[in-house]
PDB file of N, CA and C in Angstrom:
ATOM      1  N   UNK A   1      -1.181 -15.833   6.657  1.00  0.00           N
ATOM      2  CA  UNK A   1      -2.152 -15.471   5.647  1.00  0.00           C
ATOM      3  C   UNK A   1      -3.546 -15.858   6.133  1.00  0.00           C
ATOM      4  N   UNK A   2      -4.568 -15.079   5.422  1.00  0.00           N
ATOM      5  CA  UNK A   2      -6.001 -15.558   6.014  1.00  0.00           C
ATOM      6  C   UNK A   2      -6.446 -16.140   5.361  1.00  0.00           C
ATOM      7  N   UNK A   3      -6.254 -16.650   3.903  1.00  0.00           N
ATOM      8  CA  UNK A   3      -6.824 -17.749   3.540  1.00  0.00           C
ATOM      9  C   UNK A   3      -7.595 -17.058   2.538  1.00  0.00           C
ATOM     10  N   UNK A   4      -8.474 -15.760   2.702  1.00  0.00           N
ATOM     11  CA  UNK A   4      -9.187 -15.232   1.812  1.00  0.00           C
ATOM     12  C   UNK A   4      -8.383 -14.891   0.312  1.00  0.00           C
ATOM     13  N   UNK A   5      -9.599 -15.436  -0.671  1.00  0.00           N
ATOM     14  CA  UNK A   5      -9.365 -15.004  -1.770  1.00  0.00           C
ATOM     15  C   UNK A   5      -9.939 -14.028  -2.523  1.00  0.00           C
ATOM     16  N   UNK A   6      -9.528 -12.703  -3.209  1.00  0.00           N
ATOM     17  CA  UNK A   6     -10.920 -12.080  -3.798  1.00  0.00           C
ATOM     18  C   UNK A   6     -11.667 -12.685  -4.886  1.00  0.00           C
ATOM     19  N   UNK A   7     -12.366 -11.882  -5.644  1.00  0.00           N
ATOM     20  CA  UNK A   7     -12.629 -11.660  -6.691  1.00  0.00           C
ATOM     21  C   UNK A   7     -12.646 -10.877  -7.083  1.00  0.00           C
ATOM     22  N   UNK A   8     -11.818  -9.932  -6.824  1.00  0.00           N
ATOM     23  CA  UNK A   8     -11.459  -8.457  -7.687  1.00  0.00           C
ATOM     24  C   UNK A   8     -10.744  -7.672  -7.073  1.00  0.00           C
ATOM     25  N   UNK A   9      -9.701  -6.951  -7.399  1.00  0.00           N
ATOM     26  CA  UNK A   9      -8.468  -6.387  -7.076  1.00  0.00           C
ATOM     27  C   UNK A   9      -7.689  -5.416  -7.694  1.00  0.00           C
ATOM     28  N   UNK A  10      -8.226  -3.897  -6.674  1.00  0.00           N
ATOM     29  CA  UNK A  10      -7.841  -2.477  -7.857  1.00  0.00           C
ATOM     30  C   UNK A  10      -7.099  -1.957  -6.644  1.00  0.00           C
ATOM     31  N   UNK A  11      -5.686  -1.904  -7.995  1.00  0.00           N
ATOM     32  CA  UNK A  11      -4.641  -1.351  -7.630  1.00  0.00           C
ATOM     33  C   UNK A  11      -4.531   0.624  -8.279  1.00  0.00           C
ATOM     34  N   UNK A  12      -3.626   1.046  -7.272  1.00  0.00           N
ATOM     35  CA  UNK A  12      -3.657   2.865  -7.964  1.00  0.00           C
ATOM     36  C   UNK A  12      -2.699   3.043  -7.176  1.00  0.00           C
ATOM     37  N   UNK A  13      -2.592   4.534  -7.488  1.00  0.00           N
ATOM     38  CA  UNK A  13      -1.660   5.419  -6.592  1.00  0.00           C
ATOM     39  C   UNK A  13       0.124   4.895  -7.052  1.00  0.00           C
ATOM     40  N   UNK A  14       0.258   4.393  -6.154  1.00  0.00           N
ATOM     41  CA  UNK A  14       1.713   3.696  -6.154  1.00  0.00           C
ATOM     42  C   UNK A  14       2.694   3.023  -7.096  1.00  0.00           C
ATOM     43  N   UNK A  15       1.544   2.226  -7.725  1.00  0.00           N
ATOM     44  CA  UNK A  15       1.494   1.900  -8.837  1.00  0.00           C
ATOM     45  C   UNK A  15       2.842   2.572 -10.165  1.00  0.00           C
ATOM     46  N   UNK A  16       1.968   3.478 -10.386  1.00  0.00           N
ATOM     47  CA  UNK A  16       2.416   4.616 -10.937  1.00  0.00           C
ATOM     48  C   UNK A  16       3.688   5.382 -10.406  1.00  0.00           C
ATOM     49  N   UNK A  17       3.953   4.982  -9.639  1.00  0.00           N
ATOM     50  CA  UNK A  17       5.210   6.170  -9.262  1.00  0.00           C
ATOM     51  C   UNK A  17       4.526   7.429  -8.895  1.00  0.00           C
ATOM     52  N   UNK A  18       3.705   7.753  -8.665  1.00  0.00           N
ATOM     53  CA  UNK A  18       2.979   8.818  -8.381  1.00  0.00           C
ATOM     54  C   UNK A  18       2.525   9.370  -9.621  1.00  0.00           C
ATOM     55  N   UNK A  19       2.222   9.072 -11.187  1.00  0.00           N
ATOM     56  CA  UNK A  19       1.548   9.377 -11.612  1.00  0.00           C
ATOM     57  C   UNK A  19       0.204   8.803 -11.954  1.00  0.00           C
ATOM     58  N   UNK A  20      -1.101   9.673 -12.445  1.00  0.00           N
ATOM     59  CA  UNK A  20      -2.115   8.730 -11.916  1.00  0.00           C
ATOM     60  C   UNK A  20      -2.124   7.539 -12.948  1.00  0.00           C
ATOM     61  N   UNK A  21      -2.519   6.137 -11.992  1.00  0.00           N
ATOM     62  CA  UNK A  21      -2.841   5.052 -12.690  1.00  0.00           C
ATOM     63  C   UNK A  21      -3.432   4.269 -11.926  1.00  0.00           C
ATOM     64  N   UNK A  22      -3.969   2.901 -12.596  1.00  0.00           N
ATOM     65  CA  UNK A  22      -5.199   2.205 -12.002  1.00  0.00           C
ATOM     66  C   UNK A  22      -5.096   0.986 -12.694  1.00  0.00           C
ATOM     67  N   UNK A  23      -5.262   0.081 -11.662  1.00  0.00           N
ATOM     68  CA  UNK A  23      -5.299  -1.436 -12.547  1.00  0.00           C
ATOM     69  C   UNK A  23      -6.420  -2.194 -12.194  1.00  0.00           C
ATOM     70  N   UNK A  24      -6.754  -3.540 -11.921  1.00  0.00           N
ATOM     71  CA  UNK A  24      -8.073  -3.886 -11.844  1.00  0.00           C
ATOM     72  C   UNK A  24      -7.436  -5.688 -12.424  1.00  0.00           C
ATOM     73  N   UNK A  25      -7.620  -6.472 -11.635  1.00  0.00           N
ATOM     74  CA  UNK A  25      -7.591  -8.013 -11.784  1.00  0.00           C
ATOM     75  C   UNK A  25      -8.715  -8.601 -11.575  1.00  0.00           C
ATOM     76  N   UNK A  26      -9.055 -10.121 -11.691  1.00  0.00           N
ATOM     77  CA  UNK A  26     -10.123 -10.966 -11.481  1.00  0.00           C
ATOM     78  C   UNK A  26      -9.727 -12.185 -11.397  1.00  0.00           C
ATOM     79  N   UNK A  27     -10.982 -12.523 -11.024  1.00  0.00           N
ATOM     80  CA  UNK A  27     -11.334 -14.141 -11.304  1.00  0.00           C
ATOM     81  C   UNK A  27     -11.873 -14.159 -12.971  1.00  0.00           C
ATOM     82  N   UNK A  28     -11.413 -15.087 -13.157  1.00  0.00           N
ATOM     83  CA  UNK A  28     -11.668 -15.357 -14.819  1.00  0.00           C
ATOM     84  C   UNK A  28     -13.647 -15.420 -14.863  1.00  0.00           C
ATOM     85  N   UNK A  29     -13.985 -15.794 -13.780  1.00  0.00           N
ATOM     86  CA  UNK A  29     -15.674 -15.415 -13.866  1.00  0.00           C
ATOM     87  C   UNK A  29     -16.010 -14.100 -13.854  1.00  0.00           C
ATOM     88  N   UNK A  30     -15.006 -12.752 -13.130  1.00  0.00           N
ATOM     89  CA  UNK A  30     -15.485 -11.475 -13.248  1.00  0.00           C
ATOM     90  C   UNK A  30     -14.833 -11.066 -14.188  1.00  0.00           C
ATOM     91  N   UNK A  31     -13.633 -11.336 -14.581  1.00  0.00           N
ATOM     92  CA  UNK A  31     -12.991 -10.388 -15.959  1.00  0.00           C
ATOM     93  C   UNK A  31     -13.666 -10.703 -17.174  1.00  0.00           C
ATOM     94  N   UNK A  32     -14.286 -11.898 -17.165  1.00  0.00           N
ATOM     95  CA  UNK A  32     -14.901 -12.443 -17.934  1.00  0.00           C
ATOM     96  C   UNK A  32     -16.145 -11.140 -18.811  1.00  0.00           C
ATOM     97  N   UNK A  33     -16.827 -10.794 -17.533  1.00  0.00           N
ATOM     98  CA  UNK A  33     -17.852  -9.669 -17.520  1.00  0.00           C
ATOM     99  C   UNK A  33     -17.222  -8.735 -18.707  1.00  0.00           C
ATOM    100  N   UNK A  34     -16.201  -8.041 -18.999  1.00  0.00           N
ATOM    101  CA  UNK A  34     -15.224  -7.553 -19.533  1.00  0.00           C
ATOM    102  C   UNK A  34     -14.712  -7.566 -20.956  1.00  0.00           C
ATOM    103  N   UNK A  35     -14.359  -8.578 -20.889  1.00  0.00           N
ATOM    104  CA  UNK A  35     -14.062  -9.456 -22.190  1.00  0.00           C
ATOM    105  C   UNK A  35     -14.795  -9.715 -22.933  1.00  0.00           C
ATOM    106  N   UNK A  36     -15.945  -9.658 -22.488  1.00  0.00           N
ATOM    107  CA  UNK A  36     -17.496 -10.436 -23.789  1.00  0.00           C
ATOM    108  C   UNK A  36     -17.814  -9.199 -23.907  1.00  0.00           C
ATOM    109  N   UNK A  37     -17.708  -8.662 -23.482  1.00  0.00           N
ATOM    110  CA  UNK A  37     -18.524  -6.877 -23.580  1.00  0.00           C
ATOM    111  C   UNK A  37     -19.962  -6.758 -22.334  1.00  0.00           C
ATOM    112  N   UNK A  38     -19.369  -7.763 -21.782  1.00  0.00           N
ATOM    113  CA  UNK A  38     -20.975  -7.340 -20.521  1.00  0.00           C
ATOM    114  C   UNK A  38     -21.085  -6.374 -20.150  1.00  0.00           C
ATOM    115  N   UNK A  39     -19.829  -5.728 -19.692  1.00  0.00           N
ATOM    116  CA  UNK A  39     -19.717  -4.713 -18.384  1.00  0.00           C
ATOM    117  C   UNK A  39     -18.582  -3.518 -19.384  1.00  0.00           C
ATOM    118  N   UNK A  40     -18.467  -2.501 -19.560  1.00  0.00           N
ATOM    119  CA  UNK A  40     -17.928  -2.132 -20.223  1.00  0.00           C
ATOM    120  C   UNK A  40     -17.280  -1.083 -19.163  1.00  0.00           C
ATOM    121  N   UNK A  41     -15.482  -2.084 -19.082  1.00  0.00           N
ATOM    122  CA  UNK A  41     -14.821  -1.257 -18.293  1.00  0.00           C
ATOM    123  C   UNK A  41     -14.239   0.514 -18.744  1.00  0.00           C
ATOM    124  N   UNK A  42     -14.640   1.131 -18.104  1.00  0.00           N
ATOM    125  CA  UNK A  42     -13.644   2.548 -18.722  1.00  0.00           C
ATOM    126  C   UNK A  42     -13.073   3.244 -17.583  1.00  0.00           C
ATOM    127  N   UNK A  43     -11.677   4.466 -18.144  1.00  0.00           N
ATOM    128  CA  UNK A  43     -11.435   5.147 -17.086  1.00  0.00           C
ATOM    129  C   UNK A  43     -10.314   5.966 -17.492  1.00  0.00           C
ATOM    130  N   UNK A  44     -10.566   7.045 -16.854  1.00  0.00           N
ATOM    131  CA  UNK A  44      -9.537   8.299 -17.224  1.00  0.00           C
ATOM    132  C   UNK A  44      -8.260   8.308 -17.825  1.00  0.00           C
ATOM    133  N   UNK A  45      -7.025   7.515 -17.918  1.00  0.00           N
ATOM    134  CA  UNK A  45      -6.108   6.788 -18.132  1.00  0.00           C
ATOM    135  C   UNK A  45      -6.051   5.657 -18.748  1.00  0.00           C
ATOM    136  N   UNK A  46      -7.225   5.142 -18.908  1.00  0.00           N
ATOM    137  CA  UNK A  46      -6.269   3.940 -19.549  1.00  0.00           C
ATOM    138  C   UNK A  46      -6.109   3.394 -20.547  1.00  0.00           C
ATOM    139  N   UNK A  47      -4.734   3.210 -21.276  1.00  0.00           N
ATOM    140  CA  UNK A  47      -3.820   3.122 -21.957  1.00  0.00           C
ATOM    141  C   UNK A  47      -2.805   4.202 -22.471  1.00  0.00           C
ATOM    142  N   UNK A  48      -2.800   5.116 -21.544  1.00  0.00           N
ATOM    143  CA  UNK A  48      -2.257   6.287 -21.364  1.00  0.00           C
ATOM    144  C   UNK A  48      -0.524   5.924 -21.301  1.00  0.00           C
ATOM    145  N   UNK A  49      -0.019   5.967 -22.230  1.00  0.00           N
ATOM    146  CA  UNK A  49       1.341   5.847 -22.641  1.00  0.00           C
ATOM    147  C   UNK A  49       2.055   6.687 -21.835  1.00  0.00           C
ATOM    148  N   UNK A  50       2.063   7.486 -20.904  1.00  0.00           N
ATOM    149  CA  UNK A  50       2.756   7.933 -19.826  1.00  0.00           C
ATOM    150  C   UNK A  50       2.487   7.386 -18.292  1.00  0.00           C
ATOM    151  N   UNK A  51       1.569   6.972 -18.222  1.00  0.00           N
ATOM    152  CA  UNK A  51       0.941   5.841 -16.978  1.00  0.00           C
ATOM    153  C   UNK A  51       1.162   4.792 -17.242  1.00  0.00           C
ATOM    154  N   UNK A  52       1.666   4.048 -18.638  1.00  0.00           N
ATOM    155  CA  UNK A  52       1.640   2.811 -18.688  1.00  0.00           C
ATOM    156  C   UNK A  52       3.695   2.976 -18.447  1.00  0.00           C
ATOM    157  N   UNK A  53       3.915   3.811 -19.044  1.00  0.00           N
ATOM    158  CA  UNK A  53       5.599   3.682 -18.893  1.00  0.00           C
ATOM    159  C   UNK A  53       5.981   3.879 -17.262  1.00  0.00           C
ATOM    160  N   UNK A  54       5.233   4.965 -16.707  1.00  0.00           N
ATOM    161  CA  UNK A  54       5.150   5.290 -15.472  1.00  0.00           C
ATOM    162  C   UNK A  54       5.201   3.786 -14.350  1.00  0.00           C
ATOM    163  N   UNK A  55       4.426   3.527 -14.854  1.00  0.00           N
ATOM    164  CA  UNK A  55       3.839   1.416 -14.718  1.00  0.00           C
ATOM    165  C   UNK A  55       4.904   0.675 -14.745  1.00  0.00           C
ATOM    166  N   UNK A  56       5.431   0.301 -15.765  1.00  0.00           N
ATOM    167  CA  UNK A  56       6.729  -0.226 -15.679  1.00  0.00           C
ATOM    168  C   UNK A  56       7.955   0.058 -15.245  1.00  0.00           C
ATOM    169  N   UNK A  57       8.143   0.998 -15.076  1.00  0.00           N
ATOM    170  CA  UNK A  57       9.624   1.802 -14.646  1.00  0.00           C
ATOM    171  C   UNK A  57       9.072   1.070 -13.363  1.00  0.00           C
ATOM    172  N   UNK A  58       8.198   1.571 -12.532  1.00  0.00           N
ATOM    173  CA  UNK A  58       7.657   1.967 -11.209  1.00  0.00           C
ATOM    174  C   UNK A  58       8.322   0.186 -10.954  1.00  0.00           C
ATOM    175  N   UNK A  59       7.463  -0.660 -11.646  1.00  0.00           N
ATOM    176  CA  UNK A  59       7.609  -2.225 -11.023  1.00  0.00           C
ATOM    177  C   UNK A  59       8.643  -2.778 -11.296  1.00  0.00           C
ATOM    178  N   UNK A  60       9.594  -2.302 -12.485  1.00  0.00           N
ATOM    179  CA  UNK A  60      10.809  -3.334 -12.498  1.00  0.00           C
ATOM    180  C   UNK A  60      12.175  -2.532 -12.455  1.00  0.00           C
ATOM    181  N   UNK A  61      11.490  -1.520 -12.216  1.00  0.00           N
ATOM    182  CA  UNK A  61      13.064  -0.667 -11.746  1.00  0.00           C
ATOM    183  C   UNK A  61      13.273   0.153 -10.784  1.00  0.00           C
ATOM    184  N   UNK A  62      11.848   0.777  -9.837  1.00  0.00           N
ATOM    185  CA  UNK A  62      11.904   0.882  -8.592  1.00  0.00           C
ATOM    186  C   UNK A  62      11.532  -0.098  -7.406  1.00  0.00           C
ATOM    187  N   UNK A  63      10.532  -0.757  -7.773  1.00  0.00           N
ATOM    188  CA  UNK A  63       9.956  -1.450  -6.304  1.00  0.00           C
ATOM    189  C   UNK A  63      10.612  -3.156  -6.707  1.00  0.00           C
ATOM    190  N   UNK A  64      11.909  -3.297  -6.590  1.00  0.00           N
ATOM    191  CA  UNK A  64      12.768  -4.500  -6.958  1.00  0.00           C
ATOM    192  C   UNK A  64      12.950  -4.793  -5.309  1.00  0.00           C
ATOM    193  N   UNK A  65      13.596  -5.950  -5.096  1.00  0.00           N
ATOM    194  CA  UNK A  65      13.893  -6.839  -4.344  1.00  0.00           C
ATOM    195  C   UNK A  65      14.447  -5.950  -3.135  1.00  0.00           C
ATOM    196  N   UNK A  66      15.973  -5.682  -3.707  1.00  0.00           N
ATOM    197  CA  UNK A  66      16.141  -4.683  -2.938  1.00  0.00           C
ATOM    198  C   UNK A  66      15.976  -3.600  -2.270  1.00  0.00           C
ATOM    199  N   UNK A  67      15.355  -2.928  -2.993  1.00  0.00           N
ATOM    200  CA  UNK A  67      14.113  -1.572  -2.652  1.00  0.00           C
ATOM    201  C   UNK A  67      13.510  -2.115  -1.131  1.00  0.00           C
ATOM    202  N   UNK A  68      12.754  -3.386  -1.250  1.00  0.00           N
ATOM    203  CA  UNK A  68      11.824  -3.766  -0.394  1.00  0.00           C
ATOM    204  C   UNK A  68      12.551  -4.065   1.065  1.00  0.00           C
ATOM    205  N   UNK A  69      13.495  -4.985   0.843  1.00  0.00           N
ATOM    206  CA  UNK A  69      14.738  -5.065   2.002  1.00  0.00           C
ATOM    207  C   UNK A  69      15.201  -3.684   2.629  1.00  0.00           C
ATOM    208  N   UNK A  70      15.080  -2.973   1.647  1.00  0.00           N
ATOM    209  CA  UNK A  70      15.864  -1.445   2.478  1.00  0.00           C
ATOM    210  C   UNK A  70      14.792  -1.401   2.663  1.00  0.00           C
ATOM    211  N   UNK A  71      13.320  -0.637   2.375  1.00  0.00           N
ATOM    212  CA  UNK A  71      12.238  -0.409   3.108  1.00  0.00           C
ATOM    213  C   UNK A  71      11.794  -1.005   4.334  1.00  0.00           C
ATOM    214  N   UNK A  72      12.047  -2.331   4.414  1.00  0.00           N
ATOM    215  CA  UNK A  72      11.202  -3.059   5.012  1.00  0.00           C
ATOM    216  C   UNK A  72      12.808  -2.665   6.613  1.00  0.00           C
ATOM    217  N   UNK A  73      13.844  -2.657   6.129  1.00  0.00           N
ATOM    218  CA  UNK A  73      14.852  -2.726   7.287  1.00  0.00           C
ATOM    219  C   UNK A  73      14.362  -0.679   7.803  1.00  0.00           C
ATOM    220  N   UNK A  74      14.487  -0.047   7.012  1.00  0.00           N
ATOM    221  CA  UNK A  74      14.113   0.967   7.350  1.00  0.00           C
ATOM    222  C   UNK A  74      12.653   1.271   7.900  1.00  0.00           C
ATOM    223  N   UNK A  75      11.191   0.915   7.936  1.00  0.00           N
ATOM    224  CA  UNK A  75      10.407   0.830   8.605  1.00  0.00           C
ATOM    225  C   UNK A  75      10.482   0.131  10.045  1.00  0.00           C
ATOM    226  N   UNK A  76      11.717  -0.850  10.249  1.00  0.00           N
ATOM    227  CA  UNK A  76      11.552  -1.673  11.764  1.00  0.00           C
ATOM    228  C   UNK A  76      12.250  -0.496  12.515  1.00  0.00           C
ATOM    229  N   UNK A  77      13.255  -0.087  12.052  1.00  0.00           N
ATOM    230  CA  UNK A  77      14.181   1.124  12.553  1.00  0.00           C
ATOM    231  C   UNK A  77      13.405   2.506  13.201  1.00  0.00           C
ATOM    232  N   UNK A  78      12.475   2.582  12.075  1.00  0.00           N
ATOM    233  CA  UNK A  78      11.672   3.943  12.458  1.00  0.00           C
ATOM    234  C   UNK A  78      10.217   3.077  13.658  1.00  0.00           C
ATOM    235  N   UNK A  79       9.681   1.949  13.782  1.00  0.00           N
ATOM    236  CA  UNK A  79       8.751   1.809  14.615  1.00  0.00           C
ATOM    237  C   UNK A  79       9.358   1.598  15.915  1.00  0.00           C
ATOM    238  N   UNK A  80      10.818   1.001  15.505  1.00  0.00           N
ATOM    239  CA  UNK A  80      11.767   0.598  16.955  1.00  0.00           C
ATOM    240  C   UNK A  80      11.903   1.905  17.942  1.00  0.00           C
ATOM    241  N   UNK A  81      11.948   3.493  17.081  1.00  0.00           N
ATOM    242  CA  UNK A  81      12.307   4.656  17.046  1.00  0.00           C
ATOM    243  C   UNK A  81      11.241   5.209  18.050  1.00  0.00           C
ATOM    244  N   UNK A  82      10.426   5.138  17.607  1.00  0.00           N
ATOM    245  CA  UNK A  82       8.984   5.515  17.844  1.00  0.00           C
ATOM    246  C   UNK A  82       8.304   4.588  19.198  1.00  0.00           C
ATOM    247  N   UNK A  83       8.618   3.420  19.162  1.00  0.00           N
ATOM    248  CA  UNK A  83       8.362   2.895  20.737  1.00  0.00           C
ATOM    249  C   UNK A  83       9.235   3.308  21.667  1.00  0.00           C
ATOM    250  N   UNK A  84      10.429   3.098  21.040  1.00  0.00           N
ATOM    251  CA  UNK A  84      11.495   3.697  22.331  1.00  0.00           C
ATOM    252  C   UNK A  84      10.981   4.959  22.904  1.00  0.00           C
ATOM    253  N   UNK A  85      10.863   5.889  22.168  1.00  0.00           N
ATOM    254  CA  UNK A  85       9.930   7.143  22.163  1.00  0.00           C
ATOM    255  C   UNK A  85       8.922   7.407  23.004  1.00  0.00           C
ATOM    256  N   UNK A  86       7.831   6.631  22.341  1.00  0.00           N
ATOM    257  CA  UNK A  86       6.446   6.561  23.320  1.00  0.00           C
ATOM    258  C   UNK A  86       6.809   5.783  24.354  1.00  0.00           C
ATOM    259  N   UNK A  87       7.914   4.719  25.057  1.00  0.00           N
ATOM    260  CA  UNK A  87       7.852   4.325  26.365  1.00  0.00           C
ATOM    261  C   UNK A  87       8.690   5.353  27.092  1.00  0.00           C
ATOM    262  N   UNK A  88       9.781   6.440  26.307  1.00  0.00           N
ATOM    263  CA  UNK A  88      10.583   7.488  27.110  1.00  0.00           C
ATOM    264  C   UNK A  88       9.496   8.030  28.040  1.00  0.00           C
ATOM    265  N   UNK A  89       8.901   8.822  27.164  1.00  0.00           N
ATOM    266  CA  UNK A  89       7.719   9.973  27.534  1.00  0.00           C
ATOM    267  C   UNK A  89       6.406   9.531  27.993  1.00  0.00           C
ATOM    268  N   UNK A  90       5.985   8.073  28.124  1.00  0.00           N
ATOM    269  CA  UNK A  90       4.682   7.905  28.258  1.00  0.00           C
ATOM    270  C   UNK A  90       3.642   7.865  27.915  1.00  0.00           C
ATOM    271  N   UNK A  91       3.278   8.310  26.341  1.00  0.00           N
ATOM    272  CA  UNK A  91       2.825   8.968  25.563  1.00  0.00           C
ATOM    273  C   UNK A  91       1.507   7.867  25.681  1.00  0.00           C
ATOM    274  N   UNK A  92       0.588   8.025  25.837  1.00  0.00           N
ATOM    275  CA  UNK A  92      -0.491   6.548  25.441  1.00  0.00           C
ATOM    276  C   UNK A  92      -0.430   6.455  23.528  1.00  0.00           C
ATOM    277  N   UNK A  93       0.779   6.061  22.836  1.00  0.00           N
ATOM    278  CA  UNK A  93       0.187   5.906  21.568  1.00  0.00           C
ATOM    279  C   UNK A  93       0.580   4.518  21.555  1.00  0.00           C
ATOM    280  N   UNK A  94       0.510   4.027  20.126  1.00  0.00           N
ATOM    281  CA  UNK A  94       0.645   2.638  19.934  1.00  0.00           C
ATOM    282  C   UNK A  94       1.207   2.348  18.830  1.00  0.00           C
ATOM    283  N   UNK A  95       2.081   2.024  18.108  1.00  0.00           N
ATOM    284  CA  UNK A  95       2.810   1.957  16.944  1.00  0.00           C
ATOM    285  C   UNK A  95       1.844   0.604  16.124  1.00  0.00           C
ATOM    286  N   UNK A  96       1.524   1.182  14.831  1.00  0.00           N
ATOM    287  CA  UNK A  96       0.955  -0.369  14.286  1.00  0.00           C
ATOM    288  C   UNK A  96       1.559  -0.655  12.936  1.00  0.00           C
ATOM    289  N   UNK A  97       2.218  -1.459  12.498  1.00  0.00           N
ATOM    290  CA  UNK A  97       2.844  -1.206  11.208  1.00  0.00           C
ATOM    291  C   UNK A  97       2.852  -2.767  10.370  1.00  0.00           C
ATOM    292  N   UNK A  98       2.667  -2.844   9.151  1.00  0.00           N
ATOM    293  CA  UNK A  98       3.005  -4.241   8.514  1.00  0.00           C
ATOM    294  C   UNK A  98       3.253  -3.735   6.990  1.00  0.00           C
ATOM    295  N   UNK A  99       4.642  -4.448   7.048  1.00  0.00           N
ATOM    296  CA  UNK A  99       5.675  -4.084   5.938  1.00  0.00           C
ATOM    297  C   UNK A  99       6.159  -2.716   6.187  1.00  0.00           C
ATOM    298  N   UNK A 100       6.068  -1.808   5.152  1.00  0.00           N
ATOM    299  CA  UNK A 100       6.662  -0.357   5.380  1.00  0.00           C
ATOM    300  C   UNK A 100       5.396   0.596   5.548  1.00  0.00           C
ATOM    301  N   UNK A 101       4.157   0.020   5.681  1.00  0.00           N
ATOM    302  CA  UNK A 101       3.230   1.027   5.974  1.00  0.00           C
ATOM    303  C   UNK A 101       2.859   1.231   7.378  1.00  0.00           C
ATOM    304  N   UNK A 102       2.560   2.009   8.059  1.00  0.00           N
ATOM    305  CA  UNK A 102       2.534   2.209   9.258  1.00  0.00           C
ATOM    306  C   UNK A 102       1.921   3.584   9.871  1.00  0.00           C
ATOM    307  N   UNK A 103       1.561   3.749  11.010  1.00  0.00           N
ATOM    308  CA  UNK A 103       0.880   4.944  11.352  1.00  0.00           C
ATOM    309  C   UNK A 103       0.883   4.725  13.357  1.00  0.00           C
ATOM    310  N   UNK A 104       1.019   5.985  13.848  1.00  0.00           N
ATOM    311  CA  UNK A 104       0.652   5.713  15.615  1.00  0.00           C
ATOM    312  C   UNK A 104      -0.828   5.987  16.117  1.00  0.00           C
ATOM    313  N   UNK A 105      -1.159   5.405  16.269  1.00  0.00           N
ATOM    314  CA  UNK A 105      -2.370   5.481  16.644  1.00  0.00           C
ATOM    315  C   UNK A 105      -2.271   5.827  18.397  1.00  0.00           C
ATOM    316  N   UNK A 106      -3.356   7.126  18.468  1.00  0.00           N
ATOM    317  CA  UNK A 106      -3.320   8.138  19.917  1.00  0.00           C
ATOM    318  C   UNK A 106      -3.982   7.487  20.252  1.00  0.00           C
ATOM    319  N   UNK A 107      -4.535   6.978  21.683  1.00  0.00           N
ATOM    320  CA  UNK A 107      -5.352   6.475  22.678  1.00  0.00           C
ATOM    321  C   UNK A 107      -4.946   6.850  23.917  1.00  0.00           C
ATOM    322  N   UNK A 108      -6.334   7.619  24.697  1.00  0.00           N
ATOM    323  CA  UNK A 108      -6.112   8.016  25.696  1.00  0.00           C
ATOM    324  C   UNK A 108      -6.193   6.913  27.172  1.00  0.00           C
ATOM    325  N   UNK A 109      -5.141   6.838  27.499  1.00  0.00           N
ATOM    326  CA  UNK A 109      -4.975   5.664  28.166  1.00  0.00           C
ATOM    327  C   UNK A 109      -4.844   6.480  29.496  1.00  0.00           C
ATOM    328  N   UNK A 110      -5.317   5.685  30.829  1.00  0.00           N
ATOM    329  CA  UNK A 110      -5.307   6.216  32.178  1.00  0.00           C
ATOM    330  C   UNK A 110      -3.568   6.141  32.157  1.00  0.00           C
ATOM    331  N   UNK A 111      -2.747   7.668  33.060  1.00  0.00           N
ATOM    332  CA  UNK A 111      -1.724   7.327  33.311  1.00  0.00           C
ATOM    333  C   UNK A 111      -0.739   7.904  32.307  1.00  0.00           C
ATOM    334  N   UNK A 112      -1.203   7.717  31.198  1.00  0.00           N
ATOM    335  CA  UNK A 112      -0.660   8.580  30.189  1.00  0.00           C
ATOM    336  C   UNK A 112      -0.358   9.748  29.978  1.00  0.00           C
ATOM    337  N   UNK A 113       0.589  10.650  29.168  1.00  0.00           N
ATOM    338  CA  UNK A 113       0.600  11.293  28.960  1.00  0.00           C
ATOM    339  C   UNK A 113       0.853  11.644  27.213  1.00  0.00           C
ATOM    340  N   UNK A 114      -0.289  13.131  27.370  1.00  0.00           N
ATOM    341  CA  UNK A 114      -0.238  13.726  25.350  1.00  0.00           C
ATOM    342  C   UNK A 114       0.243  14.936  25.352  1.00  0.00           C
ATOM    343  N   UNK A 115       1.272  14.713  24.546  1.00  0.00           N
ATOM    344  CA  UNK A 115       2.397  15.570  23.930  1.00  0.00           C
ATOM    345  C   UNK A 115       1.065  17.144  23.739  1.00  0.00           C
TER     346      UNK A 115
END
């Protein structure tokens, strides 16, 4: 871990199960802003009784413990996949991944070869 802490933290997308939604945390000094009426949060959704159910299903009945174990065993599988791969062929890419998110990043490297 790096040690950093925020002060503010907006979540979307995924959230939801793919329908739209949006969340938003703090430090009790920025939510604060919020709460007194300083800052007057608004936004397309929210309290949208199909984003909020969307919300819960999403966190306690898809993205559970297990979910994450199969993801997380299934992402090493597919980067393991993908190096074996790029060292078959030569490919100058580079596999970069942490947890189940991941992407190859192309770099043209002397020696290499692109698909």
């Amino acid at each position: 871990m790096s040690g950093v802490v925020p002060d503010m933290i907006c979540l979307a997308k995924a959230l939801g199960g793919g329908i739209s939604v949006a969340a938003i945390g703090g430090t009790t000094e920025v939510m604060s802003l919020i709460a007194d009426g300083r800052y007057e949060q608004v936004g397309t959704f929210n309290g949208n009784p199909l984003a909020m159910a969307a919300t819960r299903a999403t966190l306690s009945e898809v993205l559970t413990p297990a979910a994450y174990v199969r993801m997380t065993r299934l992402a090493a599988r597919l980067r393991d996949s993908l190096d074996a791969t790029i060292a078959q062929y030569g490919y100058g890419w580079h596999v970069v991944s942490v947890g189940g998110k991941g992407c190859c990043d192309v770099q043209a490297r002397a020696g290499s070869r692109v698909p």
